[in-house]
PDB file of N, CA and C in Angstrom:
ATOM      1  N   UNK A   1     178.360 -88.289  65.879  1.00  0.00           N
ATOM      2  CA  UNK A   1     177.708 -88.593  64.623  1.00  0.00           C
ATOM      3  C   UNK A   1     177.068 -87.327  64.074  1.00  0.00           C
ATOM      4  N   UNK A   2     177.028 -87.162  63.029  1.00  0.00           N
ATOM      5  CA  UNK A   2     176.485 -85.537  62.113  1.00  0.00           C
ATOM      6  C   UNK A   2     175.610 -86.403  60.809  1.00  0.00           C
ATOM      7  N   UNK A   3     174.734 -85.681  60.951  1.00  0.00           N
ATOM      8  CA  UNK A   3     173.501 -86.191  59.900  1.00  0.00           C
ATOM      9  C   UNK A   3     173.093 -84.717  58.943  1.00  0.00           C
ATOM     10  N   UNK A   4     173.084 -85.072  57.745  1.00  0.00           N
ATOM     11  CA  UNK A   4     173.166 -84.020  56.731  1.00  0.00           C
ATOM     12  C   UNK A   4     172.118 -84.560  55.303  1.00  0.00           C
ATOM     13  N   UNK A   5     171.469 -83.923  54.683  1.00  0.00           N
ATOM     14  CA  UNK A   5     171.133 -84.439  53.433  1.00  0.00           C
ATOM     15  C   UNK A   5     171.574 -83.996  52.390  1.00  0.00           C
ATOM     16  N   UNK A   6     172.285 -85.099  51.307  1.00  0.00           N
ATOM     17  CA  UNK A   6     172.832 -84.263  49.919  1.00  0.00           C
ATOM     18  C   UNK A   6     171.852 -84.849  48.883  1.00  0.00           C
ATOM     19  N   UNK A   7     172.607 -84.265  47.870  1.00  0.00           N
ATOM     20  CA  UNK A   7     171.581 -84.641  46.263  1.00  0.00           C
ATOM     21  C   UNK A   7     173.045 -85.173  45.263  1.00  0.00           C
ATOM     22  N   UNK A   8     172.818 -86.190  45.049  1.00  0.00           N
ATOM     23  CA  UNK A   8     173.794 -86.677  43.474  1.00  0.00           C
ATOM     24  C   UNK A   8     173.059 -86.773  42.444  1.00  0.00           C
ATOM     25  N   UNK A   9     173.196 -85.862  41.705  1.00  0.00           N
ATOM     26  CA  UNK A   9     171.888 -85.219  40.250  1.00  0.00           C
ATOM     27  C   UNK A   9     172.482 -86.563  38.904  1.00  0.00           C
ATOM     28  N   UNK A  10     173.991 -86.823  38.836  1.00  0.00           N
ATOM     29  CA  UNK A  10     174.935 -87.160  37.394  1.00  0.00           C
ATOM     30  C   UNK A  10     175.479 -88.538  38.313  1.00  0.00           C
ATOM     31  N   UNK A  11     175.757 -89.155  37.239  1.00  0.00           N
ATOM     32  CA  UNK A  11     176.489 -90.409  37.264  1.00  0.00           C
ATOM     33  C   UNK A  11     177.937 -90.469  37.754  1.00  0.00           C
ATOM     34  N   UNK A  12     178.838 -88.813  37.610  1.00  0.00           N
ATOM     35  CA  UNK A  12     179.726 -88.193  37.863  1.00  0.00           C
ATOM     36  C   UNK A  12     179.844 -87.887  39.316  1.00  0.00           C
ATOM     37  N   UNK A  13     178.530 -87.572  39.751  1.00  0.00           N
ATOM     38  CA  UNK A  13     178.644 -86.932  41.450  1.00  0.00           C
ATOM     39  C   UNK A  13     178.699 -88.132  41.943  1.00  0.00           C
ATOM     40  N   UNK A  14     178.148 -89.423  41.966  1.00  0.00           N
ATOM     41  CA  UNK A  14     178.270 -90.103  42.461  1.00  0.00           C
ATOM     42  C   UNK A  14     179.774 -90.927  42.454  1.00  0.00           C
ATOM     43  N   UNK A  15     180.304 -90.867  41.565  1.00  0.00           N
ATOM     44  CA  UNK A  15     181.807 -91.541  41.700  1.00  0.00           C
ATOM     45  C   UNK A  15     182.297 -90.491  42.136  1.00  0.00           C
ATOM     46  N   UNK A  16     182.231 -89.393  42.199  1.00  0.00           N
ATOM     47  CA  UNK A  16     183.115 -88.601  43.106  1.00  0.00           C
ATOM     48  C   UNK A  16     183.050 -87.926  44.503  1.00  0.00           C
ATOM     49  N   UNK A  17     182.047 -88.458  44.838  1.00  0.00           N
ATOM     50  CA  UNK A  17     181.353 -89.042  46.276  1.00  0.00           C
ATOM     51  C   UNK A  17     181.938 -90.113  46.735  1.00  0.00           C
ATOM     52  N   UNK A  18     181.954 -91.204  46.128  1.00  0.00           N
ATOM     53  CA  UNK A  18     182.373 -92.876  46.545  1.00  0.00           C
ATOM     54  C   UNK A  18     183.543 -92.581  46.437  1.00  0.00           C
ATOM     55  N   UNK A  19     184.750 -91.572  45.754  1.00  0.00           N
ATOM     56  CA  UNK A  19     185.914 -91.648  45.892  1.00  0.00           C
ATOM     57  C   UNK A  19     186.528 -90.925  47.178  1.00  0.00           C
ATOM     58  N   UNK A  20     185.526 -89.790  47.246  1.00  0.00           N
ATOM     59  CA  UNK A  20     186.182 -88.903  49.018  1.00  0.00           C
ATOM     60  C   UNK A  20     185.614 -89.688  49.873  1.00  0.00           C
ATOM     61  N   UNK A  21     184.368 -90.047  49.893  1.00  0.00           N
ATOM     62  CA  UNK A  21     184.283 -91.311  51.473  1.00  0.00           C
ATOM     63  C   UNK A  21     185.439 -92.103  51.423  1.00  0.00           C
ATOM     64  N   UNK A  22     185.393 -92.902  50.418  1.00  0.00           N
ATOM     65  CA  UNK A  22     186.680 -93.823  51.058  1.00  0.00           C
ATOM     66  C   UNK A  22     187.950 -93.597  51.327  1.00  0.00           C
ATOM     67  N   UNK A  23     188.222 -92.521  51.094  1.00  0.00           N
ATOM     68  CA  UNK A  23     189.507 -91.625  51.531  1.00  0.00           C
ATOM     69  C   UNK A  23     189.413 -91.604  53.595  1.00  0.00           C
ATOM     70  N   UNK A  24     188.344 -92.103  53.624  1.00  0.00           N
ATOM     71  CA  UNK A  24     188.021 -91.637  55.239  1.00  0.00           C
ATOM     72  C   UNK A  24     188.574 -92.984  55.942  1.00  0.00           C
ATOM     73  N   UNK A  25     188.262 -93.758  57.194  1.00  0.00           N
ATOM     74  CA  UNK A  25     188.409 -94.236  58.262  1.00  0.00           C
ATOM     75  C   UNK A  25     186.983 -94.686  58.294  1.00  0.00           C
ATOM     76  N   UNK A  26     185.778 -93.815  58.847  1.00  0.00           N
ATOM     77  CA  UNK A  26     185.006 -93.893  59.274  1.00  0.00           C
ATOM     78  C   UNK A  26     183.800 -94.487  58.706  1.00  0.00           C
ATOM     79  N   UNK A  27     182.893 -95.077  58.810  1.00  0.00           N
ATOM     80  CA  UNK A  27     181.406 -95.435  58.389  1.00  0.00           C
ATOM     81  C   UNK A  27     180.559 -93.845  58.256  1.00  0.00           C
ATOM     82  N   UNK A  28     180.156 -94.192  56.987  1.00  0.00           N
ATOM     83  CA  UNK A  28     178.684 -93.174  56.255  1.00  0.00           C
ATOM     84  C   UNK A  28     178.045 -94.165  55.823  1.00  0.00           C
ATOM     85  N   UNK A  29     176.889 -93.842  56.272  1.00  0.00           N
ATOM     86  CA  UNK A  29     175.806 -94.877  55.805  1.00  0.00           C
ATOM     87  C   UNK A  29     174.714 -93.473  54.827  1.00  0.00           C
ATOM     88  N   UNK A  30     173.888 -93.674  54.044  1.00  0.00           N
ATOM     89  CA  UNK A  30     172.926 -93.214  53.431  1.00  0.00           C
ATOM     90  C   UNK A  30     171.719 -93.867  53.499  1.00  0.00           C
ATOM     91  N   UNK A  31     170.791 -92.936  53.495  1.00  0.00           N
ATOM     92  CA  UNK A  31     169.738 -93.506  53.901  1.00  0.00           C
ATOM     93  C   UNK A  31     168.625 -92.853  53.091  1.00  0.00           C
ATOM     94  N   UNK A  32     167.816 -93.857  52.366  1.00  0.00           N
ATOM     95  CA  UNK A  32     166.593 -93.206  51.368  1.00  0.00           C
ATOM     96  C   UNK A  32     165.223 -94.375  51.616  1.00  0.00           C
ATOM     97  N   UNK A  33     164.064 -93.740  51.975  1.00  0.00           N
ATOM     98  CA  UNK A  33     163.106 -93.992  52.592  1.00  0.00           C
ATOM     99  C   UNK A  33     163.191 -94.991  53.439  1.00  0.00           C
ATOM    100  N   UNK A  34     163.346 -96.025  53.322  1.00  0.00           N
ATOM    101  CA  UNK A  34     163.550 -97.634  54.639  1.00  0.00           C
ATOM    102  C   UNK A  34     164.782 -98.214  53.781  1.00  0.00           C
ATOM    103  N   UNK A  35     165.492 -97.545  53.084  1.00  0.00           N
ATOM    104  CA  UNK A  35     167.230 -98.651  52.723  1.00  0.00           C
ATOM    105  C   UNK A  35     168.148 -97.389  53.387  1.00  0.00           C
ATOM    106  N   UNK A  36     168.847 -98.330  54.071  1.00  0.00           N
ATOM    107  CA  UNK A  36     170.077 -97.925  54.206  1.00  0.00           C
ATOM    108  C   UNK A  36     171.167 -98.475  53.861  1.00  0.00           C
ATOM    109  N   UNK A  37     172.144 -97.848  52.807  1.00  0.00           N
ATOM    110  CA  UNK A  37     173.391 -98.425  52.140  1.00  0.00           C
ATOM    111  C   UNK A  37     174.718 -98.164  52.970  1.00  0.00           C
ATOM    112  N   UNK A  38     175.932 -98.361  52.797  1.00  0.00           N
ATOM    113  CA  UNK A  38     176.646 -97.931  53.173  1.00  0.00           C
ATOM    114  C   UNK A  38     177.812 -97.315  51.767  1.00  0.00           C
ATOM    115  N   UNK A  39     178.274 -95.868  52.012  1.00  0.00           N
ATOM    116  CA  UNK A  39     178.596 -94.742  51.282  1.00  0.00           C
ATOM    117  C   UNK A  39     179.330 -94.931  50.503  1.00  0.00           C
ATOM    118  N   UNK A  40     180.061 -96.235  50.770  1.00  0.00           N
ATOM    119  CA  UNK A  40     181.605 -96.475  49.865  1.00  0.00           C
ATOM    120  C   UNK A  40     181.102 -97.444  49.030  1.00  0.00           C
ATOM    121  N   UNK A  41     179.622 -97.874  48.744  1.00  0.00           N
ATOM    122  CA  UNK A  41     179.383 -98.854  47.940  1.00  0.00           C
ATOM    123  C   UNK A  41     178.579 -98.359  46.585  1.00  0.00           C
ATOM    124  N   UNK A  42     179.368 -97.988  45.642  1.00  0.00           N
ATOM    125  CA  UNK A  42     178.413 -97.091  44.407  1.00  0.00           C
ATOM    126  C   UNK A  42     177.333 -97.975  44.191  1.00  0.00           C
ATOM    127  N   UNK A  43     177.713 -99.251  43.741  1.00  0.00           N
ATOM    128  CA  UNK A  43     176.055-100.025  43.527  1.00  0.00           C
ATOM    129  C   UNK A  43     175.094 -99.872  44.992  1.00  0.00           C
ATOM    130  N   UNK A  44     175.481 -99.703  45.900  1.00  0.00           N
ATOM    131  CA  UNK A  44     174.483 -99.585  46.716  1.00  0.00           C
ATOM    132  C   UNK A  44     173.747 -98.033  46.307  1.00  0.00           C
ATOM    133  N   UNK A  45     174.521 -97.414  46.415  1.00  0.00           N
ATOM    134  CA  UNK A  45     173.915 -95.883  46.061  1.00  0.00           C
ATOM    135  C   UNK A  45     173.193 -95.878  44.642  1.00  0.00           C
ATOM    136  N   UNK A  46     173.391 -96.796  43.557  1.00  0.00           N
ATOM    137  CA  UNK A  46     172.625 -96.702  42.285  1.00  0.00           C
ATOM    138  C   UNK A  46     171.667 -97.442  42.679  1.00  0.00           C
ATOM    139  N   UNK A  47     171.619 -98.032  44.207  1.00  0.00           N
ATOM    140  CA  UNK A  47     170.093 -98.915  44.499  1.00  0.00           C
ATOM    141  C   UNK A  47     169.169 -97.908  45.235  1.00  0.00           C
ATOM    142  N   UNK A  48     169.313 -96.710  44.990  1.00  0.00           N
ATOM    143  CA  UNK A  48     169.077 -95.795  45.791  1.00  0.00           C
ATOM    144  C   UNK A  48     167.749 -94.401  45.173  1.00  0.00           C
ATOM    145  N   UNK A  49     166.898 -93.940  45.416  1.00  0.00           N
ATOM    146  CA  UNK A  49     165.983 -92.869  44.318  1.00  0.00           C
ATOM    147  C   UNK A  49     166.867 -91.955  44.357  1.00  0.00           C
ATOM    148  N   UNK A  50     167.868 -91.621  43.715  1.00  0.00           N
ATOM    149  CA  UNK A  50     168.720 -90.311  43.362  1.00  0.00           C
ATOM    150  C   UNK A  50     168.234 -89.216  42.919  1.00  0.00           C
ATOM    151  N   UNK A  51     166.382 -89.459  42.630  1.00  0.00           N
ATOM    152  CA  UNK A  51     165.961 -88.263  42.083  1.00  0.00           C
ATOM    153  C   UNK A  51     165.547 -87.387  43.359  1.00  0.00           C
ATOM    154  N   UNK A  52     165.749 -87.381  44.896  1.00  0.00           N
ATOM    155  CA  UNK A  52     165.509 -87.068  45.834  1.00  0.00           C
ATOM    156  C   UNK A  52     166.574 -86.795  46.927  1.00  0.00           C
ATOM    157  N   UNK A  53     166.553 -85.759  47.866  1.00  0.00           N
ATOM    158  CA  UNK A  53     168.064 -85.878  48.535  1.00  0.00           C
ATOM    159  C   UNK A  53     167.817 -87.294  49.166  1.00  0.00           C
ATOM    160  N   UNK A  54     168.928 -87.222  49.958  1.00  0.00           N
ATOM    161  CA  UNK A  54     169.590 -88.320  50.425  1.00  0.00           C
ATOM    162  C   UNK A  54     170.107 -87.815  51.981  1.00  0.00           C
ATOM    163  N   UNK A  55     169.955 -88.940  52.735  1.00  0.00           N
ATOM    164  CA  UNK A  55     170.422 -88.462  54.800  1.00  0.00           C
ATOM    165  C   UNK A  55     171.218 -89.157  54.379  1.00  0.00           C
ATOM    166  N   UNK A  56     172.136 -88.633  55.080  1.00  0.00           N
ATOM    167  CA  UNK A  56     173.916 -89.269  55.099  1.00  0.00           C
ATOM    168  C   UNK A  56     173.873 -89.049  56.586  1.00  0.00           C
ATOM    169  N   UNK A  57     174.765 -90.241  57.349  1.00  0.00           N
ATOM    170  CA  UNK A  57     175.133 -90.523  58.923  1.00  0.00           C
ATOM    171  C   UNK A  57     176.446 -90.947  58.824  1.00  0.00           C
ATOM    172  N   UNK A  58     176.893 -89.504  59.435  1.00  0.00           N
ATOM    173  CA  UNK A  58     178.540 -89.671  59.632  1.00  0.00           C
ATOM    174  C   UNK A  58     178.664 -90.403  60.814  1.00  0.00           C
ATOM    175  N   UNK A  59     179.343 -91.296  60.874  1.00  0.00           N
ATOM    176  CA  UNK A  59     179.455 -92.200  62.135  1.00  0.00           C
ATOM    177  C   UNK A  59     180.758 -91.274  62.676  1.00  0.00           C
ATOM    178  N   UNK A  60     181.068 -90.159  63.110  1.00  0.00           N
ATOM    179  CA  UNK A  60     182.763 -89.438  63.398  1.00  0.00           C
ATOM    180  C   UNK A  60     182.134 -88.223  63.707  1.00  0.00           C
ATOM    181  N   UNK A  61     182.704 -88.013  65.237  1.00  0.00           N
ATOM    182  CA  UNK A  61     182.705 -86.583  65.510  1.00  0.00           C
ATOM    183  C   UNK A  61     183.681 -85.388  65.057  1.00  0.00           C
ATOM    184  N   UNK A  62     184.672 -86.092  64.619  1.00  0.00           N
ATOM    185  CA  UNK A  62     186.102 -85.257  63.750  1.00  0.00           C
ATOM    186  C   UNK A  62     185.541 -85.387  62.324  1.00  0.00           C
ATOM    187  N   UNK A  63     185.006 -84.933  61.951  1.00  0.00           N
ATOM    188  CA  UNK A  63     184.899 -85.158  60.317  1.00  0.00           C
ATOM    189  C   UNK A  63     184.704 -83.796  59.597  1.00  0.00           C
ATOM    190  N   UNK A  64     185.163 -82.190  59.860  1.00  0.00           N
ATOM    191  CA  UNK A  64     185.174 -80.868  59.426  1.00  0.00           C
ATOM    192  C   UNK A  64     185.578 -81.154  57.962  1.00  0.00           C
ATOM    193  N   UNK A  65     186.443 -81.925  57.861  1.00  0.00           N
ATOM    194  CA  UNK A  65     187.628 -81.865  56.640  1.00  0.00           C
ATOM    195  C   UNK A  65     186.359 -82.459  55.482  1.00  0.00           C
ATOM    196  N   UNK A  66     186.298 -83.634  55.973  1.00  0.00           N
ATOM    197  CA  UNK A  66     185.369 -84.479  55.068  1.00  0.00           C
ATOM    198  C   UNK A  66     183.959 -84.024  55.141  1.00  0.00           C
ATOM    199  N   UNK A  67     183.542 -82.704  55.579  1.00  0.00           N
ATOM    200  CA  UNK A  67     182.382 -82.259  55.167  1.00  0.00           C
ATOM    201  C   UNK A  67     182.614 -80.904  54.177  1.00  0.00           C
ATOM    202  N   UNK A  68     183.500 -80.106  54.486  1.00  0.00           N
ATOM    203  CA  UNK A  68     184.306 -79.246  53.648  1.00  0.00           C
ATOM    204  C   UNK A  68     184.647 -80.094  52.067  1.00  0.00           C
ATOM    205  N   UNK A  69     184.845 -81.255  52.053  1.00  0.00           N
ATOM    206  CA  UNK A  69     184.912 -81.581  50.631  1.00  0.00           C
ATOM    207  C   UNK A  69     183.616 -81.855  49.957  1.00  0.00           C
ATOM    208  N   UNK A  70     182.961 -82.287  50.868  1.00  0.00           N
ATOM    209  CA  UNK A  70     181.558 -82.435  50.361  1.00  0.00           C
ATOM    210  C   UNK A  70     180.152 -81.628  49.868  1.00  0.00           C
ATOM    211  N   UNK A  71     180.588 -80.440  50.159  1.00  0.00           N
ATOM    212  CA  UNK A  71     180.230 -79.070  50.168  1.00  0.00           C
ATOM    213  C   UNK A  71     178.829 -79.146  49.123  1.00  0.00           C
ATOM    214  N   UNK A  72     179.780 -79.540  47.747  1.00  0.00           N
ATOM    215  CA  UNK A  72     178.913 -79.184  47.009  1.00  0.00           C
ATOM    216  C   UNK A  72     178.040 -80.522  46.490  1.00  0.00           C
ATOM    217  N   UNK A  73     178.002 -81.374  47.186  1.00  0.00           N
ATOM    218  CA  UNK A  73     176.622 -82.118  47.684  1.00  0.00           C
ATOM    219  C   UNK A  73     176.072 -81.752  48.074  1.00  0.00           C
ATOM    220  N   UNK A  74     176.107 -81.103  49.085  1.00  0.00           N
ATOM    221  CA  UNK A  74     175.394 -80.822  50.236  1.00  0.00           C
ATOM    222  C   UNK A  74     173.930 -79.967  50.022  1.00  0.00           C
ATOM    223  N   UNK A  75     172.842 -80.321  50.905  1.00  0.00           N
ATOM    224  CA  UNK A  75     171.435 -79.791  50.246  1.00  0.00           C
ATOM    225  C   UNK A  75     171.137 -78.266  51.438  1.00  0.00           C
ATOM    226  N   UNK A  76     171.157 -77.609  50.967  1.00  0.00           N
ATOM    227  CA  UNK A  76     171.371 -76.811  52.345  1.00  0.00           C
ATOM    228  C   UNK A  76     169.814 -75.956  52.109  1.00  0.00           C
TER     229      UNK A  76
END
């Protein structure tokens, strides 16, 4: 499992977030103060404070590829 925090600023990052998770196999859950959604669900993520990063829990120890796309989420 790999735990990371990103930021979705536009209405745009977020559908193009929900479109590379589900390209995956695996469970991502997100997590913002006591909710946790799961990644492939955009209304869950618009239930979410987007004005703040966001912990993402890759449930996959193989997941290089699908963090390489995610890049520019990513809060580093």
């Amino acid at each position: 499992m790999k735990t990371f925090e990103l930021l979705l600023s536009s209405i745009n990052d977020v559908k193009d977030f929900v479109n590379t998770v589900s390209k995956y196999d695996f469970d991502v859950d997100l997590t913002s103060g006591r909710y946790v959604v799961d990644a492939k669900s955009i209304m869950g993520i618009f239930s979410l404070d987007l004005s703040k990063p966001i912990k993402v829990e890759v449930h996959s120890d193989d997941c290089d590829k699908f963090m390489a796309e995610l890049d520019k989420f990513i809060v580093k």
